[in-house]
C-alpha atoms as a PDB file:
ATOM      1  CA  UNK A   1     201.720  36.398  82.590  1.00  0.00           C
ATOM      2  CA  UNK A   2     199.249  35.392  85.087  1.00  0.00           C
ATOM      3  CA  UNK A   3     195.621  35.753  84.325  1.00  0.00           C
ATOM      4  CA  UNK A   4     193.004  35.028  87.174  1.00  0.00           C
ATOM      5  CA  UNK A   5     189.579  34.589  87.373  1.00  0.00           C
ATOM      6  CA  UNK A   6     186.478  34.608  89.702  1.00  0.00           C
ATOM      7  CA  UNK A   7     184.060  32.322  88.430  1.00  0.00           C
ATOM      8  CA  UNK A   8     180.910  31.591  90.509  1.00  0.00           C
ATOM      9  CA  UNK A   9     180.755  28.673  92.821  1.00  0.00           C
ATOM     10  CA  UNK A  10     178.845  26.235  91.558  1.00  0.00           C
ATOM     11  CA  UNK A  11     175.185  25.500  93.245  1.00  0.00           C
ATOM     12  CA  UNK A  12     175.411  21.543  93.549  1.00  0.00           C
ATOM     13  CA  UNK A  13     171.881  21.497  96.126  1.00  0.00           C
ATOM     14  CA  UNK A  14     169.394  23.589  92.778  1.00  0.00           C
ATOM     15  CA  UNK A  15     170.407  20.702  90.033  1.00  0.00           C
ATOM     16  CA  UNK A  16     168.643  18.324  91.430  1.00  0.00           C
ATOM     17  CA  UNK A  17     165.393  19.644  91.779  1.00  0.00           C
ATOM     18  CA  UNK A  18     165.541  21.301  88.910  1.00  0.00           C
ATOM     19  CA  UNK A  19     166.569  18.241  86.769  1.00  0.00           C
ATOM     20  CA  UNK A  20     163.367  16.436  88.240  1.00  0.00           C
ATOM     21  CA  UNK A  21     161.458  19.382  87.449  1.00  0.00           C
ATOM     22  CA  UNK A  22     162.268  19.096  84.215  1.00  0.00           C
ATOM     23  CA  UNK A  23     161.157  15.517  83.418  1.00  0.00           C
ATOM     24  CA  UNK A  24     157.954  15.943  85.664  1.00  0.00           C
ATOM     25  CA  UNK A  25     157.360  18.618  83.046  1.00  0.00           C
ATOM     26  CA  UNK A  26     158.309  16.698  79.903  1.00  0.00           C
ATOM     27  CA  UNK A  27     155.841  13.808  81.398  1.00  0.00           C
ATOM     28  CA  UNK A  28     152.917  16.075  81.644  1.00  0.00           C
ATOM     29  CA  UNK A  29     153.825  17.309  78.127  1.00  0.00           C
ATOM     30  CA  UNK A  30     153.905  13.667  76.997  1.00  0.00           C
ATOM     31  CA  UNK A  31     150.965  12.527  78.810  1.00  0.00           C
ATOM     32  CA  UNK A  32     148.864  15.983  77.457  1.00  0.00           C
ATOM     33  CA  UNK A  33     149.984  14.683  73.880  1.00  0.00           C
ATOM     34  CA  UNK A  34     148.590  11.069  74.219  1.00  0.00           C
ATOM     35  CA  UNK A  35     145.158  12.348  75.866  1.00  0.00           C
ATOM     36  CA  UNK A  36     145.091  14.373  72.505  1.00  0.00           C
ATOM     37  CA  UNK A  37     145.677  11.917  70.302  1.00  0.00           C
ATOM     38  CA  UNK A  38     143.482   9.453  72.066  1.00  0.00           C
ATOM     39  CA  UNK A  39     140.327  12.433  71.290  1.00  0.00           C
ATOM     40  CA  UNK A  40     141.467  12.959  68.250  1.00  0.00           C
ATOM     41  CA  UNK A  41     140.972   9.254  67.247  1.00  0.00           C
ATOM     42  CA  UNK A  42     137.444   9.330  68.904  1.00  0.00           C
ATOM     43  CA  UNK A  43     136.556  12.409  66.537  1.00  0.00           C
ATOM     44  CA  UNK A  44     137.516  10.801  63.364  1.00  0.00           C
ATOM     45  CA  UNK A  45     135.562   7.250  64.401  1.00  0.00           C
ATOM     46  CA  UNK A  46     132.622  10.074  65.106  1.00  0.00           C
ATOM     47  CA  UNK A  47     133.251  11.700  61.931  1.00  0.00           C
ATOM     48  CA  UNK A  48     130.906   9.059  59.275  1.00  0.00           C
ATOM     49  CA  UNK A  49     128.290   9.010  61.908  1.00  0.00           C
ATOM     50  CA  UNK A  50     128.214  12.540  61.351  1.00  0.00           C
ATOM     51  CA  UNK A  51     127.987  12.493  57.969  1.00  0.00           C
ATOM     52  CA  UNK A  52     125.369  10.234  57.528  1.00  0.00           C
ATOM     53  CA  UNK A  53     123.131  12.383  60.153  1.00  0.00           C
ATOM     54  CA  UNK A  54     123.952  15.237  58.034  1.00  0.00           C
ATOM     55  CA  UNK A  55     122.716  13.147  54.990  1.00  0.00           C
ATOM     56  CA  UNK A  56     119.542  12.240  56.425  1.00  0.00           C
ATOM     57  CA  UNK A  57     118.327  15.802  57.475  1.00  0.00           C
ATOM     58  CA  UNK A  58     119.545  16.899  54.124  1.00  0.00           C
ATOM     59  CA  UNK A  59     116.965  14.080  52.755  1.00  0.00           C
ATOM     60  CA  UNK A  60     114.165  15.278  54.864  1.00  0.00           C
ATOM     61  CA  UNK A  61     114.635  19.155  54.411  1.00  0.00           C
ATOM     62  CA  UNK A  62     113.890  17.846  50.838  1.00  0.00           C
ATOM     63  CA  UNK A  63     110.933  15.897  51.458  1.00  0.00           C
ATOM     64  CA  UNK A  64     109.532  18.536  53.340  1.00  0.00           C
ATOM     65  CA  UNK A  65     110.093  21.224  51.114  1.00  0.00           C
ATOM     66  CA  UNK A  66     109.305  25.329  52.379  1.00  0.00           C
ATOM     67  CA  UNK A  67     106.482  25.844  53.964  1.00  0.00           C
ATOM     68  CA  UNK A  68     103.710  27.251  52.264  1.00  0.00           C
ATOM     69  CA  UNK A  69     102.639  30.551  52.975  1.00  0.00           C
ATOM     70  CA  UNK A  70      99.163  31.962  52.651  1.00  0.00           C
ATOM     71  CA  UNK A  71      98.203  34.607  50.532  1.00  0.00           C
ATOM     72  CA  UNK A  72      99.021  38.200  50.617  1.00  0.00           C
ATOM     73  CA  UNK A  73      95.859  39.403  51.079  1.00  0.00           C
ATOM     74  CA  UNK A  74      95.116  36.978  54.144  1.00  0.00           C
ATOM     75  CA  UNK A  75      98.854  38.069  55.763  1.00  0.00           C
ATOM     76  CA  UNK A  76      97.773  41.510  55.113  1.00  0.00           C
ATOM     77  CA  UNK A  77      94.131  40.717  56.898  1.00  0.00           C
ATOM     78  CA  UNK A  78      96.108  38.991  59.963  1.00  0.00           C
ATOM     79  CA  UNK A  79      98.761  41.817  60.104  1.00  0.00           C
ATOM     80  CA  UNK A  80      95.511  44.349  60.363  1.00  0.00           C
ATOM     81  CA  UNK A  81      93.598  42.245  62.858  1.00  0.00           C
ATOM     82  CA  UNK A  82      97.396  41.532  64.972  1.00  0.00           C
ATOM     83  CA  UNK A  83      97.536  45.580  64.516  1.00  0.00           C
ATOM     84  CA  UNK A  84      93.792  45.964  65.986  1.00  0.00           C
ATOM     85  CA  UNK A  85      94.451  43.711  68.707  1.00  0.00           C
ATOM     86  CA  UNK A  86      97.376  45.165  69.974  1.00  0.00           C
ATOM     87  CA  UNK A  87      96.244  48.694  69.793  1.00  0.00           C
ATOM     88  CA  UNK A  88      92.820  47.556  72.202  1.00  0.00           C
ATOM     89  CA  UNK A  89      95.712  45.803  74.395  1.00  0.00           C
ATOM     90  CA  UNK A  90      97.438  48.916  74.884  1.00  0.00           C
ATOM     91  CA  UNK A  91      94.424  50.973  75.734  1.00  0.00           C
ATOM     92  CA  UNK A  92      94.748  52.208  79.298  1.00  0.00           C
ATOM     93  CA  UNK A  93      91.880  51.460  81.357  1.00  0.00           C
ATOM     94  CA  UNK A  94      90.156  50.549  85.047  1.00  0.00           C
ATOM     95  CA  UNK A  95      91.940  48.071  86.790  1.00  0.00           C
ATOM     96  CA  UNK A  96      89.696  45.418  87.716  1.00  0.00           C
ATOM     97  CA  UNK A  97      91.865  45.018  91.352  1.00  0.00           C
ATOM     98  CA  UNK A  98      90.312  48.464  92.305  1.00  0.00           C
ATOM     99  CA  UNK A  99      86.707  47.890  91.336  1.00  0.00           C
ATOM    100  CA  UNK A 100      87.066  44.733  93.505  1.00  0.00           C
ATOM    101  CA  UNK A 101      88.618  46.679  96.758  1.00  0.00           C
ATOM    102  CA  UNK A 102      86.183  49.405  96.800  1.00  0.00           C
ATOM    103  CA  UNK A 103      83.316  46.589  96.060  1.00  0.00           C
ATOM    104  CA  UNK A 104      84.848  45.031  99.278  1.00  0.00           C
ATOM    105  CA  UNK A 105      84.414  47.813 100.840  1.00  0.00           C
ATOM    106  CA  UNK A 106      80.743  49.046 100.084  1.00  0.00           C
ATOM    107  CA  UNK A 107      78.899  45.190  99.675  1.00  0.00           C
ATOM    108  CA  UNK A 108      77.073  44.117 103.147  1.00  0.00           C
ATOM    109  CA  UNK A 109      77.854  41.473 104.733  1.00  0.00           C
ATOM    110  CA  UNK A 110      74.063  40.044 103.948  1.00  0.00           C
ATOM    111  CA  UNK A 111      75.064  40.258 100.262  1.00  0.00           C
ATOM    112  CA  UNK A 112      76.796  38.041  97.997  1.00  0.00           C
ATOM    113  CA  UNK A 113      78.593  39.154  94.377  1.00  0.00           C
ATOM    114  CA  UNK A 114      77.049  36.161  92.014  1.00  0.00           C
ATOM    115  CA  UNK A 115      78.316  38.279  88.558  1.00  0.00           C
ATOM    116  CA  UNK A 116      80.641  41.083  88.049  1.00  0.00           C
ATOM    117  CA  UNK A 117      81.565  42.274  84.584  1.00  0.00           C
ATOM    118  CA  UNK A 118      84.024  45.012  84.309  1.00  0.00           C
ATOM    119  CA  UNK A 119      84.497  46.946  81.130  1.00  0.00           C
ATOM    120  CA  UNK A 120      87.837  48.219  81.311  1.00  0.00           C
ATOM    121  CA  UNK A 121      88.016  50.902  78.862  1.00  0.00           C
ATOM    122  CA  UNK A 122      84.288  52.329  79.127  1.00  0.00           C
ATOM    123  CA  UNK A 123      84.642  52.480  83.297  1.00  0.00           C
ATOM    124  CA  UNK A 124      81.159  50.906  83.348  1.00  0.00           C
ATOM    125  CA  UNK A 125      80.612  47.962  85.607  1.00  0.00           C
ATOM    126  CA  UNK A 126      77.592  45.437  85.418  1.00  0.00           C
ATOM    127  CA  UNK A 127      76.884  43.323  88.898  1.00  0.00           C
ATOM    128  CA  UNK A 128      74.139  40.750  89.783  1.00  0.00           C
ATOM    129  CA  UNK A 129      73.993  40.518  93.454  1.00  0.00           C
ATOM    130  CA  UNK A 130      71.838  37.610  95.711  1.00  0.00           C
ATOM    131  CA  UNK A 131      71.180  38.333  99.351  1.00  0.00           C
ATOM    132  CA  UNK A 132      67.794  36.614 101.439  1.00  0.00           C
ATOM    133  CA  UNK A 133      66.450  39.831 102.213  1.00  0.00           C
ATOM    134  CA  UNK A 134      65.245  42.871 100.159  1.00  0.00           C
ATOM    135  CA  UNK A 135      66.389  45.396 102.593  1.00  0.00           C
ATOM    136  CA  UNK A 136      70.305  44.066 102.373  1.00  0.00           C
ATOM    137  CA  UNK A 137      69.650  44.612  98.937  1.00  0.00           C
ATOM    138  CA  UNK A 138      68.493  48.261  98.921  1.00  0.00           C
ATOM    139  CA  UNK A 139      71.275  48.907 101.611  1.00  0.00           C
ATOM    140  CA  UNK A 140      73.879  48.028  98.791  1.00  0.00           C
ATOM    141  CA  UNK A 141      72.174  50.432  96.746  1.00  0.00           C
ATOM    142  CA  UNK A 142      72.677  53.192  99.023  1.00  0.00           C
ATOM    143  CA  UNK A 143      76.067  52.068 100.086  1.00  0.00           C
ATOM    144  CA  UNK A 144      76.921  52.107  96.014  1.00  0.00           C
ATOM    145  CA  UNK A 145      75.347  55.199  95.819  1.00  0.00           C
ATOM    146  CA  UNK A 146      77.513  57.199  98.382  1.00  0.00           C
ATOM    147  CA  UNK A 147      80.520  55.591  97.485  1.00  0.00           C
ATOM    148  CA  UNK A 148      82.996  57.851  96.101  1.00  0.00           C
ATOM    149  CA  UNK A 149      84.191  55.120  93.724  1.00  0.00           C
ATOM    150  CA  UNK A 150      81.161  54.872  91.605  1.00  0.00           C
ATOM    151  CA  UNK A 151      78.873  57.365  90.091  1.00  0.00           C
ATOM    152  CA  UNK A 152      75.221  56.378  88.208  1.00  0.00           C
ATOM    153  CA  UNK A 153      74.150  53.672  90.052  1.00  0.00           C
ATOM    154  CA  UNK A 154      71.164  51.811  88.443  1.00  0.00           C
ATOM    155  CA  UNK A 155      68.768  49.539  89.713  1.00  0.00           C
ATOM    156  CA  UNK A 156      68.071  47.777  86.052  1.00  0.00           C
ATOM    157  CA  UNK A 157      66.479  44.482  87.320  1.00  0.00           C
ATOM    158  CA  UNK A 158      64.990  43.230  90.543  1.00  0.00           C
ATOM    159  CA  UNK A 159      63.486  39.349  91.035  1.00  0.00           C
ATOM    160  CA  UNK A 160      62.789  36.564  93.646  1.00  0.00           C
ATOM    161  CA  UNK A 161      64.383  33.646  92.756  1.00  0.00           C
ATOM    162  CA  UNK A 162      65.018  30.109  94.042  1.00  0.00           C
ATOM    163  CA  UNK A 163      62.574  27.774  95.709  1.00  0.00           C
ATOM    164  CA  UNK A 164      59.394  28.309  98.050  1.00  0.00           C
ATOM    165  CA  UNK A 165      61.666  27.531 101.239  1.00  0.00           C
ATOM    166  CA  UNK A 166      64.859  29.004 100.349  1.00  0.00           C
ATOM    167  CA  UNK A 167      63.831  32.294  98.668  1.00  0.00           C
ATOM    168  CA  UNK A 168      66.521  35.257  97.750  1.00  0.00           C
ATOM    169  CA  UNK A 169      66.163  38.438  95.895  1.00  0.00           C
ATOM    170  CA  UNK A 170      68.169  38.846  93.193  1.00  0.00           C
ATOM    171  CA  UNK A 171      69.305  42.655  91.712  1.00  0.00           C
ATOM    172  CA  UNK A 172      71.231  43.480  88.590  1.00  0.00           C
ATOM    173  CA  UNK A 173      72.799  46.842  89.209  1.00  0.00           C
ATOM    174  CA  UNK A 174      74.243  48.734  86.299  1.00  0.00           C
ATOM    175  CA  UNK A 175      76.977  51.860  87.739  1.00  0.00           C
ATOM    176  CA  UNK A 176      80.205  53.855  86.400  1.00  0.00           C
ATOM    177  CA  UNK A 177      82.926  54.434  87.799  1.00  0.00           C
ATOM    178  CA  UNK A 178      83.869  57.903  89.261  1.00  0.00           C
ATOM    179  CA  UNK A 179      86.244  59.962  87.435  1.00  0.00           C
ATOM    180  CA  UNK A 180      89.177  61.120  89.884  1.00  0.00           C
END
């Protein structure tokens, strides 16, 4: 009896490069394990360093003990006060950018804004304005007047001020702002 086979041919030019393959590999692997163990001996020389850090903020958490905390009727005074502050931050109001644009708008050129003081909430605006003539002065007044922007203009102070040769009038001029 005659038994034949067919066996593949073998592939002579693949062993090579594959056996070199192999040990590249297996160096890597080998170098990767040395890198390791050279951190891992850095660590553990780290490692009473550490400790003794660890130690010493220990020791001072100790000498500085918890804080102390006031009162419970002064938190509950701040926590009413935080409350009250909060609540006037959140109150819608007049943005000051507008009062400025439509003061841009209505003050002559004569004029000049020394004060302005805006209140916000109440839409009342207090301005003390310097110009060197009286007229310039009563043509804000009329320009405030028939703005559209404000409403109850007052004329609450009028004075000369400065020196005998370099004399302005000065006006303090009290308005609201107009509802839209």
């Amino acid at each position: 009896m005659k038994l034949t086979t067919n066996f593949a041919p073998p592939v002579g030019r693949m062993v090579w490069p594959a056996t070199v393959a192999v040990w590249l590999l297996a160096l890597f692997l080998v170098a990767a394990m040395l890198a390791l163990a050279a951190q891992r001996a850095e660590l553990r020389a780290q490692v009473p360093r550490l400790r003794a850090r660890v130690a010493q903020l220990a020791q001072r958490r100790v000498q500085v003990g918890s804080p102390q905390l006031p009162p419970a009727d002064e938190l509950a005074a701040l926590r009413h006060r935080v409350a009250r502050i909060n609540t006037l931050a959140e109150t819608p109001g007049v943005a000051p950018l507008a009062v400025l644009q439509a003061l841009e708008t209505t003050l002559p050129d004569a004029v000049y804004l020394v004060s302005l003081r805006i209140d916000a909430v109440g839409g009342e605006v207090s301005l003390l304005a310097e110009s060197g003539r009286s007229a310039a002065l009563s043509d804000l007044l009329h320009r405030l007047e028939a703005s559209k922007a404000f409403a109850d203009v007052q004329l609450v102070q009028q004075q000369a001020v400065g020196t005998a040769d370099r004399q302005r009038e000065r006006a303090e001029v009290h308005l609201r702002l107009a509802k839209d």
